[in-house]
N, C-alpha and C. Protein backbone atom coordinates (compact mmCIF):
# COMPACT_ATOMS: atom_id res chain seq x y z
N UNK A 1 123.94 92.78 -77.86
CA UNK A 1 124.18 91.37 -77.69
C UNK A 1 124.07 91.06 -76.19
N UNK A 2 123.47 90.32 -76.11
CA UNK A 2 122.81 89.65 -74.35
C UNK A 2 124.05 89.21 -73.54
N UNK A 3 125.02 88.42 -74.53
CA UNK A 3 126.05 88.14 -73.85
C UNK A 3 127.27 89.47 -73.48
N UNK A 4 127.19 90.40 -74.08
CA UNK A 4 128.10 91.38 -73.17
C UNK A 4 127.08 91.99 -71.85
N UNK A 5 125.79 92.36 -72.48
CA UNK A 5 124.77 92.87 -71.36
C UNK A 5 125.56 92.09 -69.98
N UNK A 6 125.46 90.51 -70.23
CA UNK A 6 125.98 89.70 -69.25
C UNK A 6 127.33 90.16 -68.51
N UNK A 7 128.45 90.21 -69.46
CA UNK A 7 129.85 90.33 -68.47
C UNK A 7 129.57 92.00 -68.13
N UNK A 8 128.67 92.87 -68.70
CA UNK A 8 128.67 93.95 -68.01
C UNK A 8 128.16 94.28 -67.01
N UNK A 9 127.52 93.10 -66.42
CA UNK A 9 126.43 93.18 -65.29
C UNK A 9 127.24 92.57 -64.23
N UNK A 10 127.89 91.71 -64.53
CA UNK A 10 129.18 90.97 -63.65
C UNK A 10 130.09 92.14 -63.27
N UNK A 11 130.70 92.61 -63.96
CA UNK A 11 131.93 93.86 -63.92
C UNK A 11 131.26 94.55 -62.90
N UNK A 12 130.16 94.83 -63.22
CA UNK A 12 129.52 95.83 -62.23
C UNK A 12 128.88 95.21 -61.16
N UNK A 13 128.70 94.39 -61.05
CA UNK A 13 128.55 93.88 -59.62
C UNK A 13 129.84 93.29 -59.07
N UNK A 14 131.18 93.57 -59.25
CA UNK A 14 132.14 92.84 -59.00
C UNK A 14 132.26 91.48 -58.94
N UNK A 15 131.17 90.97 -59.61
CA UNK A 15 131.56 89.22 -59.47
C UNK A 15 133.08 89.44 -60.25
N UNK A 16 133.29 89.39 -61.55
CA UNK A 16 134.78 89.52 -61.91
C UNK A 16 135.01 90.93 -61.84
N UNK A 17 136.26 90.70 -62.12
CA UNK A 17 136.83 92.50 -62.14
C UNK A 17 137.06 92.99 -63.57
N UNK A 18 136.66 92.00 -64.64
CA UNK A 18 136.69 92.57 -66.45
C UNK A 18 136.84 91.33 -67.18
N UNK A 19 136.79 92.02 -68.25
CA UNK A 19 136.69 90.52 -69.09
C UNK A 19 137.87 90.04 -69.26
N UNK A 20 139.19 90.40 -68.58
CA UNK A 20 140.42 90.03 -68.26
C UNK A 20 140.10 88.52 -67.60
N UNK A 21 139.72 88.85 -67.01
CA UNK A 21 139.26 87.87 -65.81
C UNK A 21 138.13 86.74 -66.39
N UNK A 22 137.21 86.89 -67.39
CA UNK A 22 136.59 85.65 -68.05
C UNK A 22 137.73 85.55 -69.39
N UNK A 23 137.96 86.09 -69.87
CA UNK A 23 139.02 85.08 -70.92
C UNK A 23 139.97 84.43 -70.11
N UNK A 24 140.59 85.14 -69.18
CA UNK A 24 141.63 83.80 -68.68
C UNK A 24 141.16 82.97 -68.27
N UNK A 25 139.81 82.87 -67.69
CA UNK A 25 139.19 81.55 -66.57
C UNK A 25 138.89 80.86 -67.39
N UNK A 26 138.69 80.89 -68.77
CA UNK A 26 138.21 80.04 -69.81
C UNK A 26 139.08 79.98 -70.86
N UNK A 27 140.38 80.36 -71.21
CA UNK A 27 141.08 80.36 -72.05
C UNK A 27 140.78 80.98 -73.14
N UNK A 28 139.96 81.87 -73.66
CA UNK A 28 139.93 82.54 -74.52
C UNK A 28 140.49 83.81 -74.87
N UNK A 29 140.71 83.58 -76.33
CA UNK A 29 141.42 84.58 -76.83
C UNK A 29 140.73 86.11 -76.24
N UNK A 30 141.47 86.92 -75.75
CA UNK A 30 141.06 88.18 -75.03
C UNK A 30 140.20 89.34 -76.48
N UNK A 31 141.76 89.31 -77.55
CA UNK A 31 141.33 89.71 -78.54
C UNK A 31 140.53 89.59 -79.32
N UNK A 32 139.75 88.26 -79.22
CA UNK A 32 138.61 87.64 -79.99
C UNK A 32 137.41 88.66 -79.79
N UNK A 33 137.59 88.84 -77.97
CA UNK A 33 135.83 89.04 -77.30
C UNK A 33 136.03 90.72 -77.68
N UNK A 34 136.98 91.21 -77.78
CA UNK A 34 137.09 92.59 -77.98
C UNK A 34 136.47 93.04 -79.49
N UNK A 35 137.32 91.94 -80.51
CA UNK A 35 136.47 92.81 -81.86
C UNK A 35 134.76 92.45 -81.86
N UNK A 36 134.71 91.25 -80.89
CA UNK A 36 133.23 90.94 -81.09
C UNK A 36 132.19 92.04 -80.75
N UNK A 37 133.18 92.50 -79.54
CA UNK A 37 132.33 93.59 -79.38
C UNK A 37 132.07 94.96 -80.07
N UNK A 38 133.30 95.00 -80.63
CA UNK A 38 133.14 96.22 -81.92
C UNK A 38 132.77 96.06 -83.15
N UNK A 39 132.42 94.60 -83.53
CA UNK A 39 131.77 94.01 -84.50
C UNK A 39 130.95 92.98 -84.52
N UNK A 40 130.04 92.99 -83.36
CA UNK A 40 129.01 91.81 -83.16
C UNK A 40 128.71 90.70 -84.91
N UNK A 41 128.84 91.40 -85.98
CA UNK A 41 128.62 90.53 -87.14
C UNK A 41 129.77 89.62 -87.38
N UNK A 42 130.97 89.66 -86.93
CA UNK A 42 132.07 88.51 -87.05
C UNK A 42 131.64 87.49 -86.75
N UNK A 43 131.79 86.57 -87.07
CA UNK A 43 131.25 85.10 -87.32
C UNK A 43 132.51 84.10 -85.93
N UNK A 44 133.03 84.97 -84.72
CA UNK A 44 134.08 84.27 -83.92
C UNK A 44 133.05 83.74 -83.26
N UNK A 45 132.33 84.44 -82.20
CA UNK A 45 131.39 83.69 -81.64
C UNK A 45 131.54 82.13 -81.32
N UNK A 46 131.44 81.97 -79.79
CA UNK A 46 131.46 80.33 -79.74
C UNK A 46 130.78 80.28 -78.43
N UNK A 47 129.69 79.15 -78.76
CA UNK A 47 128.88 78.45 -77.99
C UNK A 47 129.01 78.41 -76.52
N UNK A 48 129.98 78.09 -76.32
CA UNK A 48 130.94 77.42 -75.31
C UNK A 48 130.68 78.47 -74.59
N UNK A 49 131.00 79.91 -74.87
CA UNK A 49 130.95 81.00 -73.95
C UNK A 49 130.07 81.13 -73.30
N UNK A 50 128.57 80.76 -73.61
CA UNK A 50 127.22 80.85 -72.69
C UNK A 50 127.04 79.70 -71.55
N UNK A 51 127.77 78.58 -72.60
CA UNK A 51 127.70 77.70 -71.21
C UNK A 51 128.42 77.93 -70.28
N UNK A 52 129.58 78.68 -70.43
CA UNK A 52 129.96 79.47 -68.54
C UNK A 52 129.63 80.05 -67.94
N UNK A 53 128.62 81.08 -68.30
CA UNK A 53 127.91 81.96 -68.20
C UNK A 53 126.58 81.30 -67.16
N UNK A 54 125.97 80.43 -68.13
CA UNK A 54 125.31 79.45 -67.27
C UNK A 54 125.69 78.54 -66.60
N UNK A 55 126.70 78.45 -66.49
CA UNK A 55 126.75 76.78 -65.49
C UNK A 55 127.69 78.15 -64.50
N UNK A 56 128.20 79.22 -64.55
CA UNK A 56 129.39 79.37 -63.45
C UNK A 56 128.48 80.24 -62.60
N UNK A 57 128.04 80.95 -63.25
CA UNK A 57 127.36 82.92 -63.24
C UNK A 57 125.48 82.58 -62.57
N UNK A 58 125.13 81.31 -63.13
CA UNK A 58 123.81 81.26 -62.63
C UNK A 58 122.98 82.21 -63.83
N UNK A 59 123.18 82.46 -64.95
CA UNK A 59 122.50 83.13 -66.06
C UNK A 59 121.83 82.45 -66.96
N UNK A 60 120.63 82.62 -66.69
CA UNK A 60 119.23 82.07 -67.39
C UNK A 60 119.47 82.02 -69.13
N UNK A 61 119.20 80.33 -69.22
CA UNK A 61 120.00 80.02 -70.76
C UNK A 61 118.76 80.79 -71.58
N UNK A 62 117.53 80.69 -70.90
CA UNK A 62 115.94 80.75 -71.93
C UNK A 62 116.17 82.60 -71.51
N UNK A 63 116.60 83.24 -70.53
CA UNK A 63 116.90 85.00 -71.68
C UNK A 63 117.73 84.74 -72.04
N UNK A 64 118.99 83.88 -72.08
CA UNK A 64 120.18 84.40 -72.91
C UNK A 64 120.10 84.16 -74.55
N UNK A 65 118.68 83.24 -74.44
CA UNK A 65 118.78 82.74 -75.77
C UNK A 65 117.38 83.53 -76.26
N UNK A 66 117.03 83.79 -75.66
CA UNK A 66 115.39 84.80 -75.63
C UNK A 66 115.33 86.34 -75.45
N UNK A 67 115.88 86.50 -74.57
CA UNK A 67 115.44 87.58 -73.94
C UNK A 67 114.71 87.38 -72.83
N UNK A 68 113.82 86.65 -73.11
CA UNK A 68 112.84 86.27 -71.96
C UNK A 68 113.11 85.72 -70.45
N UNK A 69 112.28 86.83 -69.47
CA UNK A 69 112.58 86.31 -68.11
C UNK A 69 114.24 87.24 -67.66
N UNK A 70 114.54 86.82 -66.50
CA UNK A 70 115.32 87.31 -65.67
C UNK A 70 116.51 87.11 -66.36
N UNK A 71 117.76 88.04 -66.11
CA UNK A 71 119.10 87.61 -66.53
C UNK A 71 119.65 86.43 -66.05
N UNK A 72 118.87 86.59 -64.50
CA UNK A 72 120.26 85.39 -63.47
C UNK A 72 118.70 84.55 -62.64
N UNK A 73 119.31 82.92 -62.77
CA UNK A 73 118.55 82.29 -62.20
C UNK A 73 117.70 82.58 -60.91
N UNK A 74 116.79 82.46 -60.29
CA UNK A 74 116.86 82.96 -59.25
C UNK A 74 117.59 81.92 -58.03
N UNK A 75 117.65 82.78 -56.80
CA UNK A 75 118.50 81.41 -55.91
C UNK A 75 119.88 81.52 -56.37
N UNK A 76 120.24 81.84 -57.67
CA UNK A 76 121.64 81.24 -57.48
C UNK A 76 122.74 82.34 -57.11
N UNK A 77 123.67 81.56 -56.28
CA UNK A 77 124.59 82.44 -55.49
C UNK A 77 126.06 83.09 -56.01
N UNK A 78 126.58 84.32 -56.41
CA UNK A 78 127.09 84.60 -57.30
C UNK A 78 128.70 84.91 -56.41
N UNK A 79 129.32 84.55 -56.50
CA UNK A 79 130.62 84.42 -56.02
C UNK A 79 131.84 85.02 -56.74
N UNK A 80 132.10 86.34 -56.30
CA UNK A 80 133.21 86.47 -57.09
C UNK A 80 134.36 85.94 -57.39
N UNK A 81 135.01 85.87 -58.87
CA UNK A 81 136.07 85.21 -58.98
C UNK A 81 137.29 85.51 -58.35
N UNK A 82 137.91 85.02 -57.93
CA UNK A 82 139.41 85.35 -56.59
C UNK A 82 140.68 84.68 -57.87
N UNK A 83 141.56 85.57 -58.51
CA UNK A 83 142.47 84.60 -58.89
C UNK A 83 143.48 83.93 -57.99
N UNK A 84 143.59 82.82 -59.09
CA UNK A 84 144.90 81.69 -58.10
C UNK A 84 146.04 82.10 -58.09
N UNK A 85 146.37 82.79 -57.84
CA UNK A 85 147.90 83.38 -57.42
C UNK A 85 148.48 83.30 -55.56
């Protein structure tokens, strides 16, 4: 699934430090993204998640929805997340 490819490419470039760090910035259930990942066929999945991906991360909607082309826009500047504490 393209969208973990995604937060695994983040983790590893330290933009965030885990997916700790995108469920809280977006309020999602932590436990949700976990079985998704041990069961990509669960039907939790939500939309919403790519558009942060793209609008925060700079990640190309036409591969996320394709494959096709680059992961991350080009140009765009990737900023790691700092929590507010």
């Amino acid at each position: 699934m393209r969208f973990f490819k995604v937060i695994d490419t983040l983790k590893a470039n330290k933009i965030i430090r885990g997916e700790k760090t995108f469920t809280d910035r977006y309020s999602i259930n932590r436990r949700n993204l976990y079985q998704l990942r041990q069961n990509p066929e669960r039907n939790i999945f939500q939309m919403v998640w790519l558009s942060h991906l793209i609008n925060d991360f700079g990640v190309s909607p036409e591969w996320l929805l394709t494959g096709v082309g680059e992961m991350f826009v080009p140009g765009h500047i990737h900023i790691p997340y700092k929590n507010k504490k």
